[in-house]
N, C-alpha and C. Protein backbone atom coordinates (compact mmCIF):
# COMPACT_ATOMS: atom_id res chain seq x y z
N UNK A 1 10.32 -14.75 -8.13
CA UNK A 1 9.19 -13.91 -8.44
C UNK A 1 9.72 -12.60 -8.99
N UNK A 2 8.92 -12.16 -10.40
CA UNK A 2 9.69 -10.84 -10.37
C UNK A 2 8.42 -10.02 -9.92
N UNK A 3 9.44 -9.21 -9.49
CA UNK A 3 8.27 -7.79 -8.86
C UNK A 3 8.95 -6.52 -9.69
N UNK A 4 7.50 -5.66 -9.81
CA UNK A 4 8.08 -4.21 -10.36
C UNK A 4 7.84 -3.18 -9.17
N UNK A 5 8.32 -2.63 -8.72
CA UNK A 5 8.19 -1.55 -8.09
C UNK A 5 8.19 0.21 -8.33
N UNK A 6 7.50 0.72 -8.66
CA UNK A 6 7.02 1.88 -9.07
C UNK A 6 7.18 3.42 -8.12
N UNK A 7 8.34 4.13 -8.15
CA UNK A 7 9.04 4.77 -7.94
C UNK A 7 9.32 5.98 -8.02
N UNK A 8 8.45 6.83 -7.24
CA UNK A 8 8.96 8.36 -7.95
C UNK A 8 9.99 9.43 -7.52
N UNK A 9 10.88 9.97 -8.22
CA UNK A 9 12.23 10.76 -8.02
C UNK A 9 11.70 11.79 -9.15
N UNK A 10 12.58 12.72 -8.57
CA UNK A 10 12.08 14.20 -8.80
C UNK A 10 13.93 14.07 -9.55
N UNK A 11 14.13 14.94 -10.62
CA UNK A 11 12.92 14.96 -11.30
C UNK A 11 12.07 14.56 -12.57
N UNK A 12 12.83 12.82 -12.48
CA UNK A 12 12.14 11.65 -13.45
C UNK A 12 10.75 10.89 -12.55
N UNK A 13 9.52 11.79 -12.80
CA UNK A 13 8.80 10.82 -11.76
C UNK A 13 8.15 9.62 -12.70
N UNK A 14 7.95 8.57 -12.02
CA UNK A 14 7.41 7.36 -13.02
C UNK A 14 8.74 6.65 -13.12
N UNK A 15 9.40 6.83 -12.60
CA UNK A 15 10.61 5.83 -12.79
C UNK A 15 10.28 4.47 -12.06
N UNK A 16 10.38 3.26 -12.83
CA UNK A 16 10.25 2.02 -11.83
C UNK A 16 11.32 1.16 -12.23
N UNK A 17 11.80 0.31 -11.06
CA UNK A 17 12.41 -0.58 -10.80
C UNK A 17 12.08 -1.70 -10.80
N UNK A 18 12.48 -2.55 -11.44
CA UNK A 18 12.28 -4.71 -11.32
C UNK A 18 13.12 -5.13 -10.79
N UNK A 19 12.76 -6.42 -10.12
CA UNK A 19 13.59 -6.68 -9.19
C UNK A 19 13.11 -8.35 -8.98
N UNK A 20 13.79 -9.06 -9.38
CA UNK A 20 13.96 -10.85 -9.13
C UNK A 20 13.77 -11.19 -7.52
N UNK A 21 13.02 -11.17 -7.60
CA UNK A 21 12.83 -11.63 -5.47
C UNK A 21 12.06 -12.66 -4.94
N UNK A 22 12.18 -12.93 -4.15
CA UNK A 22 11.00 -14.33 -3.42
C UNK A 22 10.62 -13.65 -2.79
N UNK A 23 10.70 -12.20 -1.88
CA UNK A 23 9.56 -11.53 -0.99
C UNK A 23 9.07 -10.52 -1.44
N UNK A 24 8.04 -10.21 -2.28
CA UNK A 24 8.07 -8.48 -2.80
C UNK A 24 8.36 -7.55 -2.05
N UNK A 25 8.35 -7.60 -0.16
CA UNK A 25 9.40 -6.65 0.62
C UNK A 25 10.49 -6.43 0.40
N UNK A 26 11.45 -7.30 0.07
CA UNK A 26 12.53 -7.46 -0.46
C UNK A 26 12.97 -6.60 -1.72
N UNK A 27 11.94 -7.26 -2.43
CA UNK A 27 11.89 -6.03 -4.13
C UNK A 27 11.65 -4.95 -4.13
N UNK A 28 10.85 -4.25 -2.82
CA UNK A 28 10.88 -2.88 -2.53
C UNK A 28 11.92 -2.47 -2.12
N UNK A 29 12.65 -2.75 -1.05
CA UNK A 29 13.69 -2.28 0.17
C UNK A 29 14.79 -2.13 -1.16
N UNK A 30 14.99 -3.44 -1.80
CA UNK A 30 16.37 -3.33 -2.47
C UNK A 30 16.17 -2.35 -3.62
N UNK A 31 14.78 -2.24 -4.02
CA UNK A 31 14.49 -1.13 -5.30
C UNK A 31 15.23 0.34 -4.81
N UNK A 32 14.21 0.76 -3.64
CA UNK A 32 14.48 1.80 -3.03
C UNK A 32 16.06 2.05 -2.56
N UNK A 33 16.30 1.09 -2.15
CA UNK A 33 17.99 1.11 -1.62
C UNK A 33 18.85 1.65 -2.79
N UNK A 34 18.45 0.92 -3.97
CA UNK A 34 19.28 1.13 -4.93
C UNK A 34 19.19 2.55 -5.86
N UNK A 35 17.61 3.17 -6.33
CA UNK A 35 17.67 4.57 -6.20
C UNK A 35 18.26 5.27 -5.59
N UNK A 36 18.42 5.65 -4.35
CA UNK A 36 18.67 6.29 -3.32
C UNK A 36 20.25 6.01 -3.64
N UNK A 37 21.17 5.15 -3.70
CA UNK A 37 22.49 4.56 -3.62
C UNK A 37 23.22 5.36 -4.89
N UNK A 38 21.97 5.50 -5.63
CA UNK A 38 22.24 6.03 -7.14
C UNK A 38 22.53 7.56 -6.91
N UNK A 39 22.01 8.06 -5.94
CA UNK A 39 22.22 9.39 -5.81
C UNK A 39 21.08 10.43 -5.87
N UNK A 40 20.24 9.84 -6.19
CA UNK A 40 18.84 10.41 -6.63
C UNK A 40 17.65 10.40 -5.02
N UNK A 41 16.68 11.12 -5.22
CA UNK A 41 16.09 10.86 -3.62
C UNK A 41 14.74 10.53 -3.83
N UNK A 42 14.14 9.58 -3.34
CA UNK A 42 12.88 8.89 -3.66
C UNK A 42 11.89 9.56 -2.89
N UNK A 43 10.91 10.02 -3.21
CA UNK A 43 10.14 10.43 -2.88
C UNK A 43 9.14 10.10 -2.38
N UNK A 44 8.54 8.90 -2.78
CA UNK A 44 7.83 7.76 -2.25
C UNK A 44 7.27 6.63 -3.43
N UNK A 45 7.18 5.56 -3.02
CA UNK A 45 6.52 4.44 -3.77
C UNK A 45 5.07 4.53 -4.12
N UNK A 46 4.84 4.33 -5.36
CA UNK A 46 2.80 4.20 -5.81
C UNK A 46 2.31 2.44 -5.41
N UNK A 47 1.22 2.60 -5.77
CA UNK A 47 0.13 3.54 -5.77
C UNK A 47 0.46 4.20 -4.46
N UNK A 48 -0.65 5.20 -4.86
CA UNK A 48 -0.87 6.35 -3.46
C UNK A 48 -1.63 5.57 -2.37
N UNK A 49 -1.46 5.85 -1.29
CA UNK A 49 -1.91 5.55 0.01
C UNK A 49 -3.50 6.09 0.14
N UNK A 50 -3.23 7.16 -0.27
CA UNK A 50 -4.78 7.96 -0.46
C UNK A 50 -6.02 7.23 -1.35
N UNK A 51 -6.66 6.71 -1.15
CA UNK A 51 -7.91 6.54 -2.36
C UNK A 51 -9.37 6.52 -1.78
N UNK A 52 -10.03 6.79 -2.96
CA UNK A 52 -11.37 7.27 -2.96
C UNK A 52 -12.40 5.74 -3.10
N UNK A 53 -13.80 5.54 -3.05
CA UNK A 53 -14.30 4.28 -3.18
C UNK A 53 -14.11 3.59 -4.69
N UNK A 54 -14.13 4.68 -5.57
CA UNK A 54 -13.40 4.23 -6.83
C UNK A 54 -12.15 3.27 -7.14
N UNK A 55 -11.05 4.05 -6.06
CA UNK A 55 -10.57 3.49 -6.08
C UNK A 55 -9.93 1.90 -5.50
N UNK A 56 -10.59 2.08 -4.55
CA UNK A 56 -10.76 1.21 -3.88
C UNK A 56 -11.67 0.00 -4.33
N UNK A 57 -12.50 0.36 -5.15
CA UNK A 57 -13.35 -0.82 -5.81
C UNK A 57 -12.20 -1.17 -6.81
N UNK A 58 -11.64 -0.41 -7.83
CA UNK A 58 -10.43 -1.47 -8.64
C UNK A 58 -9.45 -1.92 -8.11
N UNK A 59 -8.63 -1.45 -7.18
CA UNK A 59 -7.96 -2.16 -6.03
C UNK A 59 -8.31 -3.94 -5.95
N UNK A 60 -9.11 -3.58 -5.21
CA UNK A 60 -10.09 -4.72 -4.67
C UNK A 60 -10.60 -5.65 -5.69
N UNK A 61 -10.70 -5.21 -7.43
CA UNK A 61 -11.44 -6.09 -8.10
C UNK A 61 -12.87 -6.53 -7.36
N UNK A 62 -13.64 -5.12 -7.15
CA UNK A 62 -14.78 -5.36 -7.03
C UNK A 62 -15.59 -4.16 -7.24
N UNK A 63 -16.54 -4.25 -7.28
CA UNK A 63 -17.96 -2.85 -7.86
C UNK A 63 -17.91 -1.61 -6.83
N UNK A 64 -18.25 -0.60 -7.49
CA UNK A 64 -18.02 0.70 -6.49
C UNK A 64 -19.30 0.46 -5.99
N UNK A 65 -20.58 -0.38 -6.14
CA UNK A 65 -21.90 -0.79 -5.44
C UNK A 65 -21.58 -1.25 -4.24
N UNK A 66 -20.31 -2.04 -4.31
CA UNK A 66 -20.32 -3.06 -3.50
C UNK A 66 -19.11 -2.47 -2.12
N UNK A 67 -18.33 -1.64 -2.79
CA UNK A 67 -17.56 -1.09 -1.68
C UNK A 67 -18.38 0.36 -0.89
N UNK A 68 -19.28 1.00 -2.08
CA UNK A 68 -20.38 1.84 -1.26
C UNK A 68 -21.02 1.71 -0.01
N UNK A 69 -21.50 -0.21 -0.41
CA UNK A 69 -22.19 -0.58 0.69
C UNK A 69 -21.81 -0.65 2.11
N UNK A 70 -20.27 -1.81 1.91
CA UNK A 70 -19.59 -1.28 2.44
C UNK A 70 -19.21 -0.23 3.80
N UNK A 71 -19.21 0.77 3.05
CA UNK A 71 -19.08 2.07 3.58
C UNK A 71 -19.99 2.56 4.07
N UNK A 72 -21.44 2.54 3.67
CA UNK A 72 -22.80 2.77 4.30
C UNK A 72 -22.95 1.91 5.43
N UNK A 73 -22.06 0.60 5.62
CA UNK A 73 -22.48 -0.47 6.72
C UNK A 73 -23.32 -0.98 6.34
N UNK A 74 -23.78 -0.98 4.96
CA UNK A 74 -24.70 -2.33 5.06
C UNK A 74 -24.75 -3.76 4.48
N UNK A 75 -23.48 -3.66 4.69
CA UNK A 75 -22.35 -5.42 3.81
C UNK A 75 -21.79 -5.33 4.99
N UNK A 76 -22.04 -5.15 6.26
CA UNK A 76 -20.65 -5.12 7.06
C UNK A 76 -20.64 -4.16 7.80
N UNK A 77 -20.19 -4.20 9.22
CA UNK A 77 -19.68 -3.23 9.84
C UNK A 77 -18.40 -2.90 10.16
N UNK A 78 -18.00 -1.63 10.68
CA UNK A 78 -16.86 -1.38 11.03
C UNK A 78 -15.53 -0.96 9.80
N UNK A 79 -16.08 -0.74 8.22
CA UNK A 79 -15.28 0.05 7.47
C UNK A 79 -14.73 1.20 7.75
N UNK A 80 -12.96 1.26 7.94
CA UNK A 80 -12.51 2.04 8.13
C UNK A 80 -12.85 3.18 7.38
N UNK A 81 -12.49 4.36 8.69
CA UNK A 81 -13.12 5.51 8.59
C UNK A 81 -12.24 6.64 7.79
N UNK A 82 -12.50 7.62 6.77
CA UNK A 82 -12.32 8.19 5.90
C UNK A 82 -11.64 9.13 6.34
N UNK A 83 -10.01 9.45 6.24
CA UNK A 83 -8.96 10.47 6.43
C UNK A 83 -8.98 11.64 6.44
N UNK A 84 -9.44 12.30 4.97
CA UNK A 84 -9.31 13.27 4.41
C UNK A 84 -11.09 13.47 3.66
N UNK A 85 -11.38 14.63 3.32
CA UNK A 85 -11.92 14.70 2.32
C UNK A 85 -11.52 15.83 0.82
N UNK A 86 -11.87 15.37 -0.34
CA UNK A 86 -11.61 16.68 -1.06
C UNK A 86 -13.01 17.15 -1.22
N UNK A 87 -13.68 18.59 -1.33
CA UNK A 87 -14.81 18.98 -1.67
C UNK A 87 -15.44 17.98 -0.38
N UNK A 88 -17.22 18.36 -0.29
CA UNK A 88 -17.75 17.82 0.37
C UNK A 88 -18.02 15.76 -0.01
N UNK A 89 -18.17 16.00 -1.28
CA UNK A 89 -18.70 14.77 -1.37
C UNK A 89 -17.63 13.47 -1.78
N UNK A 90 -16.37 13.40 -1.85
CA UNK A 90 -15.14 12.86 -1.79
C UNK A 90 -14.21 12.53 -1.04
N UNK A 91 -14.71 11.83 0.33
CA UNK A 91 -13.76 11.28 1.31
C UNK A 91 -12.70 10.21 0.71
N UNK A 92 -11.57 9.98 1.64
CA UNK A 92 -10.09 9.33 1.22
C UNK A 92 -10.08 8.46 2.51
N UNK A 93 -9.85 7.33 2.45
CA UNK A 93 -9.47 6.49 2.84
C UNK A 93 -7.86 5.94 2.67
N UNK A 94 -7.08 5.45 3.69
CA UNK A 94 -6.01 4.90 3.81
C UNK A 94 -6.18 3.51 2.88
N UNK A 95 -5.83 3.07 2.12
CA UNK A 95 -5.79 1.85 1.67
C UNK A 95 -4.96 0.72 2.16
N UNK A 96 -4.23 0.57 3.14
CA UNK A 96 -3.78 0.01 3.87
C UNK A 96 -4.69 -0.13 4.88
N UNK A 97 -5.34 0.50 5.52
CA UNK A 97 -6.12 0.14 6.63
C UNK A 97 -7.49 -0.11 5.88
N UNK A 98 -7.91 -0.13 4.61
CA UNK A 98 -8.96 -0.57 3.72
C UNK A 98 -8.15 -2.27 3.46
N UNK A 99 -7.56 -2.08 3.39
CA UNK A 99 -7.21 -3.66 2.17
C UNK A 99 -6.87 -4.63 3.56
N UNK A 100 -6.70 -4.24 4.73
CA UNK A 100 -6.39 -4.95 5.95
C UNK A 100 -8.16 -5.09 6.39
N UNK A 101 -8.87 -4.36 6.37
CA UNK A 101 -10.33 -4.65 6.62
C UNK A 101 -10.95 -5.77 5.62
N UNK A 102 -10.59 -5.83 4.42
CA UNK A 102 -11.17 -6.33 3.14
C UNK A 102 -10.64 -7.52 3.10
N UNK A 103 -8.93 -7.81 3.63
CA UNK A 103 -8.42 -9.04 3.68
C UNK A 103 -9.13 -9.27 4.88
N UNK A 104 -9.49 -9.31 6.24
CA UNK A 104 -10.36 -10.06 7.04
C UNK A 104 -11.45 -10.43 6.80
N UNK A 105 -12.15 -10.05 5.98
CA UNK A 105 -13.15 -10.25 5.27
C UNK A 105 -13.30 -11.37 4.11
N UNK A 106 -12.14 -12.09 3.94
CA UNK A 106 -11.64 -12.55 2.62
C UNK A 106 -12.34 -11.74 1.89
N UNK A 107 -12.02 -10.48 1.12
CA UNK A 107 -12.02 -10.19 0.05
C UNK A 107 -11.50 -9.97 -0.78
N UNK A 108 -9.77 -9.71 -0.60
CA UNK A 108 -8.50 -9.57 -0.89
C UNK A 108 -7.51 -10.74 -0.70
N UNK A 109 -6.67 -10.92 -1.41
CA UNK A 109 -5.49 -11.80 -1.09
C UNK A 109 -4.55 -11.05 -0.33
N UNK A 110 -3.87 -11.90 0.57
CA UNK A 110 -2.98 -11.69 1.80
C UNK A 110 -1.80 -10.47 0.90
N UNK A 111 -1.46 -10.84 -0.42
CA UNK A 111 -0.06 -10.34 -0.52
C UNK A 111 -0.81 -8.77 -0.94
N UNK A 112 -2.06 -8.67 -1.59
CA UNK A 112 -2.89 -7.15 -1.68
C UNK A 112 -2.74 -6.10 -0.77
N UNK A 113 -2.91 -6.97 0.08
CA UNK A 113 -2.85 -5.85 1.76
C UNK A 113 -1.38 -6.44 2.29
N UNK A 114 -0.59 -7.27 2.37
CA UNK A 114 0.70 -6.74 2.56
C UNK A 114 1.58 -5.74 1.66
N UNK A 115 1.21 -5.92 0.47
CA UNK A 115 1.70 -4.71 -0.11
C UNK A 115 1.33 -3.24 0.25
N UNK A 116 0.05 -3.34 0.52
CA UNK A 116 -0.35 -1.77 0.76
C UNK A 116 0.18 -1.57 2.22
N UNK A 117 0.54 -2.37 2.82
CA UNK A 117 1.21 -1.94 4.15
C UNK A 117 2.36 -1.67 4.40
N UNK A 118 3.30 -2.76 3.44
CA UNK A 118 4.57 -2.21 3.30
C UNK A 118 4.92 -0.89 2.46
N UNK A 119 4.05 -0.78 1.36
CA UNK A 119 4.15 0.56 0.33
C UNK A 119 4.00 1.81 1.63
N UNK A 120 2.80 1.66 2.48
CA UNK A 120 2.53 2.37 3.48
C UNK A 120 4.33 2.53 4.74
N UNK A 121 4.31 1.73 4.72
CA UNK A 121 5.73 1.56 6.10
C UNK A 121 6.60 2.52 5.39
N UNK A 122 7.04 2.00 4.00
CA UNK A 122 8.21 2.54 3.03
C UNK A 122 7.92 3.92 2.85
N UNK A 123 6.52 4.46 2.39
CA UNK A 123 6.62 5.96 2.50
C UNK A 123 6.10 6.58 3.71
N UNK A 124 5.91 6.19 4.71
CA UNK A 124 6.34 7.37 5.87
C UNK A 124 7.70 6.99 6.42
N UNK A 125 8.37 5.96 5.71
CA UNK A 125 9.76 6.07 6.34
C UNK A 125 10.54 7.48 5.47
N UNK A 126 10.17 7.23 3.86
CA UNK A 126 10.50 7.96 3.41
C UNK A 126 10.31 9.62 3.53
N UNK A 127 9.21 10.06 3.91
CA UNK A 127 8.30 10.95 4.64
C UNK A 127 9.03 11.62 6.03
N UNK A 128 9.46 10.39 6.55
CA UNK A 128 10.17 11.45 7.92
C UNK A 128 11.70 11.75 7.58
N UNK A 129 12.26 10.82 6.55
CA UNK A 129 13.17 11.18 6.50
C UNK A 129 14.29 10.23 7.33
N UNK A 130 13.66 9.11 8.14
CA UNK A 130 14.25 7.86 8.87
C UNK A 130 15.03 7.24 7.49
N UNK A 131 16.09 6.26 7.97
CA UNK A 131 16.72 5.81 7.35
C UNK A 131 16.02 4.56 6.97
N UNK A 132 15.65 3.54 5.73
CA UNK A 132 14.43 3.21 5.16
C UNK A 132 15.11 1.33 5.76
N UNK A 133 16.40 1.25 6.69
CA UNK A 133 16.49 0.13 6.90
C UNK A 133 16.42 -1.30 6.14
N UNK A 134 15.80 -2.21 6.17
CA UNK A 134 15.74 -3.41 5.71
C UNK A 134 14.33 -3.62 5.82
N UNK A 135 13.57 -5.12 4.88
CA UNK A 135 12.10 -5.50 5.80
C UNK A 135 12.40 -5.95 6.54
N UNK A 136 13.69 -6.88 7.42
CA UNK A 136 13.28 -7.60 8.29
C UNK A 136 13.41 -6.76 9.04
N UNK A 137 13.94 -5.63 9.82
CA UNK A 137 13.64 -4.64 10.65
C UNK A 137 11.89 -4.81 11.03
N UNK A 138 10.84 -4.69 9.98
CA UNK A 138 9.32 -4.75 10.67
C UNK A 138 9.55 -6.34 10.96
N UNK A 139 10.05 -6.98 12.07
CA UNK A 139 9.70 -8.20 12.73
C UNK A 139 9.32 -8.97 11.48
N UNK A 140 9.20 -10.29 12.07
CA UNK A 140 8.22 -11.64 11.25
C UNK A 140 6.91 -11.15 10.40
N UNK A 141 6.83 -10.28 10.08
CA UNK A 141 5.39 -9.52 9.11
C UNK A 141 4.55 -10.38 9.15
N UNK A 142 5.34 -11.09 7.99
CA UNK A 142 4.42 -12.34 7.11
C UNK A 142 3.78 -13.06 7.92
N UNK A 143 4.64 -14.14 8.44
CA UNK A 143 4.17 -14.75 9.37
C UNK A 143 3.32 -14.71 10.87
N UNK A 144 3.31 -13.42 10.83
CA UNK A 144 2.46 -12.61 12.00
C UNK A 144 0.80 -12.59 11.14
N UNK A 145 1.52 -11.56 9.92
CA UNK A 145 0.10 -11.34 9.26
C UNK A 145 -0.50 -12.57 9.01
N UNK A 146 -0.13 -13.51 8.51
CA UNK A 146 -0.63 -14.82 7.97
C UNK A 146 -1.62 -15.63 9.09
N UNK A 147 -0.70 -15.65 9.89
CA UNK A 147 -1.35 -16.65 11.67
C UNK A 147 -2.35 -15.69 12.15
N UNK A 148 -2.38 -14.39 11.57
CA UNK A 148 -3.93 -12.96 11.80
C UNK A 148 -5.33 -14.13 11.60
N UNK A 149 -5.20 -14.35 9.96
CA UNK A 149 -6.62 -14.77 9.30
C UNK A 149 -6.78 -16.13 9.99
């Protein structure tokens, strides 16, 4: 499988990495490993963690009607609850804990929301400043996440 992984270093931001892999965890860890190895310091992996229902409707490949609703509770209960806001009328949602609601839901494919979780793991590893390890360090993921649905 090739995977691209999308990469920002200060101070080339937009730099991305490809990477030949069978796990796209894999294509991250070794992307990142190998920036970092290069001498350069990663700052964190895109997309952003942060998004709005906008965004979250293209994410998702579905209508900002439909993730509104959503969010109003009335497709559903229990849409995770909104992080941040900018201005009053622009709450932020984690997209990792969105695309993990949306994959129980089947609305997403499994590898949608494992990506946003590992993108998520990888930048607060990067974030504290922990050493960014391996994937298999997070346990059996896959196979945890998978035996979830």
């Amino acid at each position: 499988m090739k995977s691209m992984v999308p990469i920002t270093t200060p101070p080339n931001p937009g730099r991305s990495a490809e990477r030949m892999m069978r796990r796209w965890a894999d294509a991250l860890w070794s992307a990142v490993g190998d920036v970092q190895n290069s001498g350069a310091t990663v700052r964190r992996v895109e997309p952003d963690e942060l998004v709005t229902l906008a965004d979250i409707a293209r994410r998702a490949e579905m209508s900002r009607a439909a993730i509104s609703n959503y969010f109003a509770g009335t497709r559903g209960e229990g849409f995770p609850v909104p992080v941040a806001k900018i201005g009053s009328d622009n709450p932020l949602w984690r997209w990792s804990e969105v695309s993990a609601w949306l994959h129980d839901r089947d609305r997403i494919s499994f590898d949608v929301m494992d990506q946003a979780r590992l993108i998520a793991q990888m930048n607060e590893r990067l974030r504290s400043g922990a050493p960014i390890g391996s994937p298999d360090n997070l346990g059996d993921r896959e196979s945890d996440l998978r035996n979830r649905a």
